[in-house]
Protein backbone atom coordinates (compact mmCIF):
# COMPACT_ATOMS: atom_id res chain seq x y z
CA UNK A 1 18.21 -74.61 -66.86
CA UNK A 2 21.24 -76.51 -67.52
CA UNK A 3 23.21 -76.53 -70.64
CA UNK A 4 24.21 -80.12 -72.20
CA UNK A 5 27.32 -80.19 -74.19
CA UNK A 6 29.19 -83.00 -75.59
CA UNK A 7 32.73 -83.55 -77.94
CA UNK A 8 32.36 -86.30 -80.48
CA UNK A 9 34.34 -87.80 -82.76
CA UNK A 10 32.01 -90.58 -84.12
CA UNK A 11 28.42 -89.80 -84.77
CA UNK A 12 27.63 -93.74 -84.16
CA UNK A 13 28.40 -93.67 -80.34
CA UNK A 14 26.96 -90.53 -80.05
CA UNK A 15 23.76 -91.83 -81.78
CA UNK A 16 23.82 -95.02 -79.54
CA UNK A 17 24.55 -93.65 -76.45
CA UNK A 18 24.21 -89.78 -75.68
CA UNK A 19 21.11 -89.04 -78.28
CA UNK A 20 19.06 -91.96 -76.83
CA UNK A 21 19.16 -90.33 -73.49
CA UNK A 22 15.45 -88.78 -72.78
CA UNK A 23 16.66 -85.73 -71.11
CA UNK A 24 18.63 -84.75 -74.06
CA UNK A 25 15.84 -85.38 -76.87
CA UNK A 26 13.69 -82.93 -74.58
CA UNK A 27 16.95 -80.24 -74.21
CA UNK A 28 19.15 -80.81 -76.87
CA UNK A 29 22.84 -80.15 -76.65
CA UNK A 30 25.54 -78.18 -78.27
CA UNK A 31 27.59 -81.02 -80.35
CA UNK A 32 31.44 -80.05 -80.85
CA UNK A 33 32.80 -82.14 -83.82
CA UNK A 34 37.02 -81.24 -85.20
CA UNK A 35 38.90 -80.17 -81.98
CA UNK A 36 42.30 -81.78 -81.53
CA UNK A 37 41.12 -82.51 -78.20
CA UNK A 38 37.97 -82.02 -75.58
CA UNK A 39 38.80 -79.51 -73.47
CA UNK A 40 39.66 -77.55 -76.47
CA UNK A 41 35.95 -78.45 -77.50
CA UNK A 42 34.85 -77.34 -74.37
CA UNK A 43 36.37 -73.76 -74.32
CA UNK A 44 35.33 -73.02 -77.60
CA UNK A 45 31.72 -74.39 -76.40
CA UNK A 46 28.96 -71.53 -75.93
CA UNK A 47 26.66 -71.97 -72.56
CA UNK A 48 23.63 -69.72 -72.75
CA UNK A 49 24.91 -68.12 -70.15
CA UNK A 50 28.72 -67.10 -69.01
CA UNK A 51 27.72 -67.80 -65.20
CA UNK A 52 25.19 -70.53 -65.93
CA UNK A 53 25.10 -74.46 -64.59
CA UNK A 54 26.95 -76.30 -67.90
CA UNK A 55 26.55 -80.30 -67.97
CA UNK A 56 29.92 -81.39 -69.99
CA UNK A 57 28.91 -85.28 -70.93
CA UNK A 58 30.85 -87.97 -72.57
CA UNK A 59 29.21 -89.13 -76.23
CA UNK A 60 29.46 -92.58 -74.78
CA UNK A 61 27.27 -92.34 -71.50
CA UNK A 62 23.54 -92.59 -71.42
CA UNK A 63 21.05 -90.80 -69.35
CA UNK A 64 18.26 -93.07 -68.34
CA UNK A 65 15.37 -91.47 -67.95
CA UNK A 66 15.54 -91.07 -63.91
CA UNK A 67 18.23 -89.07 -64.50
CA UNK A 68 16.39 -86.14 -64.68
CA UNK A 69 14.64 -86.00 -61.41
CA UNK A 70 17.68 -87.77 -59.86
CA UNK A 71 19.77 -84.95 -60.80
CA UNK A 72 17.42 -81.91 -59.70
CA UNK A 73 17.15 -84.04 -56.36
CA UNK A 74 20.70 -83.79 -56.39
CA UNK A 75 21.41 -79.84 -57.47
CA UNK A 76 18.77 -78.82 -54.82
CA UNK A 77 20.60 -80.65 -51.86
CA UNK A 78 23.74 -79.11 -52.54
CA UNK A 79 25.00 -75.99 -50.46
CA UNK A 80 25.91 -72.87 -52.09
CA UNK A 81 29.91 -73.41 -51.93
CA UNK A 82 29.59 -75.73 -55.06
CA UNK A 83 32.32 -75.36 -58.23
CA UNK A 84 32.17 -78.81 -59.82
CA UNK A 85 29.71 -81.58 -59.58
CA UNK A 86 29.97 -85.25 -60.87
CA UNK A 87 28.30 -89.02 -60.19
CA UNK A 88 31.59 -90.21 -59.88
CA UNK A 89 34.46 -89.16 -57.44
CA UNK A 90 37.35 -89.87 -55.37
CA UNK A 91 38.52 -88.41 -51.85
CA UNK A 92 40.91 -89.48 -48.81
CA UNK A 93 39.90 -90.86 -45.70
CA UNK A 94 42.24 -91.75 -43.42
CA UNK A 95 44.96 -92.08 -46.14
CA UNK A 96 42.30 -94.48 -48.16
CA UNK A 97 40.60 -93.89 -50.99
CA UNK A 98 37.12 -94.07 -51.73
CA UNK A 99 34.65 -94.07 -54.18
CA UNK A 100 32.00 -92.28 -54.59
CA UNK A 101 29.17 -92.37 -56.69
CA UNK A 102 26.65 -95.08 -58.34
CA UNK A 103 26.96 -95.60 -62.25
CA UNK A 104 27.20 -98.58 -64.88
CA UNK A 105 30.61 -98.88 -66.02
CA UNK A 106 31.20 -100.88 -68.85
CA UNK A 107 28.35 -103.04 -67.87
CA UNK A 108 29.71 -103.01 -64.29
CA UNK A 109 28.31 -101.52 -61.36
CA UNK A 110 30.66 -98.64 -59.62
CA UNK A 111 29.15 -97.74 -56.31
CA UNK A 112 26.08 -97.66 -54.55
CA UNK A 113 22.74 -95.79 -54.17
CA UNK A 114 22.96 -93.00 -52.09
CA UNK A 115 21.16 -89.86 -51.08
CA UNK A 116 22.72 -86.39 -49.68
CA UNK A 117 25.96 -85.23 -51.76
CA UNK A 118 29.29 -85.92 -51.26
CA UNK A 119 32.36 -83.65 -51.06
CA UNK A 120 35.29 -85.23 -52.86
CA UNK A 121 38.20 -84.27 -54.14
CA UNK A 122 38.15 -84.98 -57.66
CA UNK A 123 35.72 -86.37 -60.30
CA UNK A 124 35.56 -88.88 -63.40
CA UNK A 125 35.62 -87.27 -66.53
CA UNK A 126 32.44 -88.78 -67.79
CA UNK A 127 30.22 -86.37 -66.80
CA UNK A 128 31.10 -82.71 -65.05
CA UNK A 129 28.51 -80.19 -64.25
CA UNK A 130 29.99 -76.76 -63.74
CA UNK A 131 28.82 -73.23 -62.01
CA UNK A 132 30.81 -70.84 -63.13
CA UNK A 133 33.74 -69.96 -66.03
CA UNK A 134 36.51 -72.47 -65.51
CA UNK A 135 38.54 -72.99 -68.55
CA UNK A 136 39.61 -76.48 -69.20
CA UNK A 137 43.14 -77.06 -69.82
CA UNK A 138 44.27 -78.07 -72.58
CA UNK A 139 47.77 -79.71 -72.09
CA UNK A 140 45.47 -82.33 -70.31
CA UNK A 141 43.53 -83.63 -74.26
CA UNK A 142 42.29 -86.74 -72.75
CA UNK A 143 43.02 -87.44 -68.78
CA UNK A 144 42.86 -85.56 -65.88
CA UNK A 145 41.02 -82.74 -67.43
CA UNK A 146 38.22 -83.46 -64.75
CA UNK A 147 40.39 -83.88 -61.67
CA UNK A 148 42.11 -80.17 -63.07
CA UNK A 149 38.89 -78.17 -63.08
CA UNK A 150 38.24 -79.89 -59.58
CA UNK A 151 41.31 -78.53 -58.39
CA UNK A 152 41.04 -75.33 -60.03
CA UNK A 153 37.19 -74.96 -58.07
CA UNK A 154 39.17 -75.92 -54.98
CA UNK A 155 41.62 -73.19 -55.50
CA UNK A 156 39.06 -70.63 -55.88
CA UNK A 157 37.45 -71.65 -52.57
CA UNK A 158 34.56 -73.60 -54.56
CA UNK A 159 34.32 -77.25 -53.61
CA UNK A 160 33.33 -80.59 -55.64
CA UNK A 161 30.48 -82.81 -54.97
CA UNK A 162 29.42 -86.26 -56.33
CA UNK A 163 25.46 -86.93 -56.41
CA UNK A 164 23.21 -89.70 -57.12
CA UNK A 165 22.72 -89.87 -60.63
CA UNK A 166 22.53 -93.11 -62.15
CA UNK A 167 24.58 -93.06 -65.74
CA UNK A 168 25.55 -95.96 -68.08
CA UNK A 169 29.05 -95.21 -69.59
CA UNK A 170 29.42 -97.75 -72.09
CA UNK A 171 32.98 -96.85 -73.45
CA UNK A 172 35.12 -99.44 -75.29
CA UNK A 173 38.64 -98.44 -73.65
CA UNK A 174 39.88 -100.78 -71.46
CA UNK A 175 39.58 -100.47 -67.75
CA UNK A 176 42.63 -99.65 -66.54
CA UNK A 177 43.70 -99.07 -70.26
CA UNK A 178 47.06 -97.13 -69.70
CA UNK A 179 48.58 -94.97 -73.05
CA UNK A 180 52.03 -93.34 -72.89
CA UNK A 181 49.28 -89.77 -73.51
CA UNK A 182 48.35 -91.13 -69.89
CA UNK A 183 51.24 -91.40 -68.20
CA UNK A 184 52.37 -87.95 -69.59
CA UNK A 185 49.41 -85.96 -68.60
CA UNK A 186 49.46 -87.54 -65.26
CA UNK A 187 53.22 -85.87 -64.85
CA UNK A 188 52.01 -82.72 -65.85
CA UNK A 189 48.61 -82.94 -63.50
CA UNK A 190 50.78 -83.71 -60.70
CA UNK A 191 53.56 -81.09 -61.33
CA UNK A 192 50.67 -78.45 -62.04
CA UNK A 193 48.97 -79.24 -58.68
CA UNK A 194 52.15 -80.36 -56.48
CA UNK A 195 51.83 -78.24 -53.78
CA UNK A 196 48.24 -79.78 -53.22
CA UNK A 197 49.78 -83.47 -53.39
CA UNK A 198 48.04 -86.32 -52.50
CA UNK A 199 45.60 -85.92 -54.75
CA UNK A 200 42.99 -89.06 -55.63
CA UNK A 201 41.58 -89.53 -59.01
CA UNK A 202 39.12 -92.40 -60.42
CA UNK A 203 42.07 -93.78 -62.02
CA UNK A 204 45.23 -92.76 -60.19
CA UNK A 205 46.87 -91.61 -56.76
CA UNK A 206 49.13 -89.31 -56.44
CA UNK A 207 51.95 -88.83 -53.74
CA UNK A 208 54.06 -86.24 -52.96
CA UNK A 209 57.70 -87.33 -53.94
């Protein structure tokens, strides 16, 4: 059993996007409205259980309806060392980064179909499935909150996994779309995690200095 739970700040997206999703009219999830931020809405959030597998999804992404299978396919071929789980994510190979994952983005495919998980190093925001209490941080209220609870898995000797689960995030921000909330919770990602520097994320690369 896996526990949906979503922050929203606009019941119309949600409606459009998130409730339309079949998995969800046959599960339900836990709707967190009022929080100066999501990962503040995600601690307060109550899984049925403290240990349990959590799904934390965007209001703006919708599950079609292979999702379902597609994701047990996926939670069944991963080994036991998991922490953090996405269908988008980042890693270094050879100094380059790659993608990995297959979703709609924005009406744009990102990725391709593929079958076994992948390790990475980080994951997109858009939708993070958890084992485990990790506790989002919340100096981090709308970036790099994803790539954070990657690295905290990592830390704890967990590791992070993108699997092929075909999403449709539909959001209206930009691609690309850079806010000076961005560029200020990317310092504080990358002084947090230094001594772990490179680090890859869907939307930025970071060196050591």
């Amino acid at each position: 059993m896996i526990d949906f739970i979503v922050a929203t700040n606009n019941r119309e997206v949600l409606k459009n996007n998130l409730l339309r999703s079949l998995i969800i009219q046959q599960y339900g999830t836990q709707e967190l409205m009022g929080f100066k931020n999501i990962p503040e809405a995600y601690n307060i959030a109550t899984p049925s259980a403290p240990d349990g597998v959590v799904c934390y999804v965007h209001q703006d992404v919708f599950l079609p309806d292979t999702f379902a299978e597609e994701l047990a396919k996926g939670i069944a071929l991963l080994p036991d060392d998991w922490g953090v789980v996405g269908v988008a994510g980042v890693k270094l190979v050879d100094g380059v980064k790659k993608n990995y994952g297959y979703i709609s983005d924005r009406g744009n495919l990102w990725g391709k179909p593929f079958r076994d998980p992948v390790e990475v190093q980080t994951l997109d925001e858009l939708l993070l499935i958890t084992k485990g209490n990790y506790k989002f941080d919340e100096n981090l209220p709308f970036d790099f909150y994803g790539a954070d609870i990657c690295m905290q898995a990592q830390a704890q000797g967990k590791k992070c996994y993108a699997i092929n689960a075909f999403v449709e995030h539909n959001s209206t921000r930009p691609v690309g779309g850079r806010t000076p909330e961005f560029y200020t919770a990317e310092q504080y990602f990358r002084d947090k995690w230094k001594d772990l520097l490179p680090i890859v994320t869907t939307c930025s690369r970071l060196e050591k200095m």
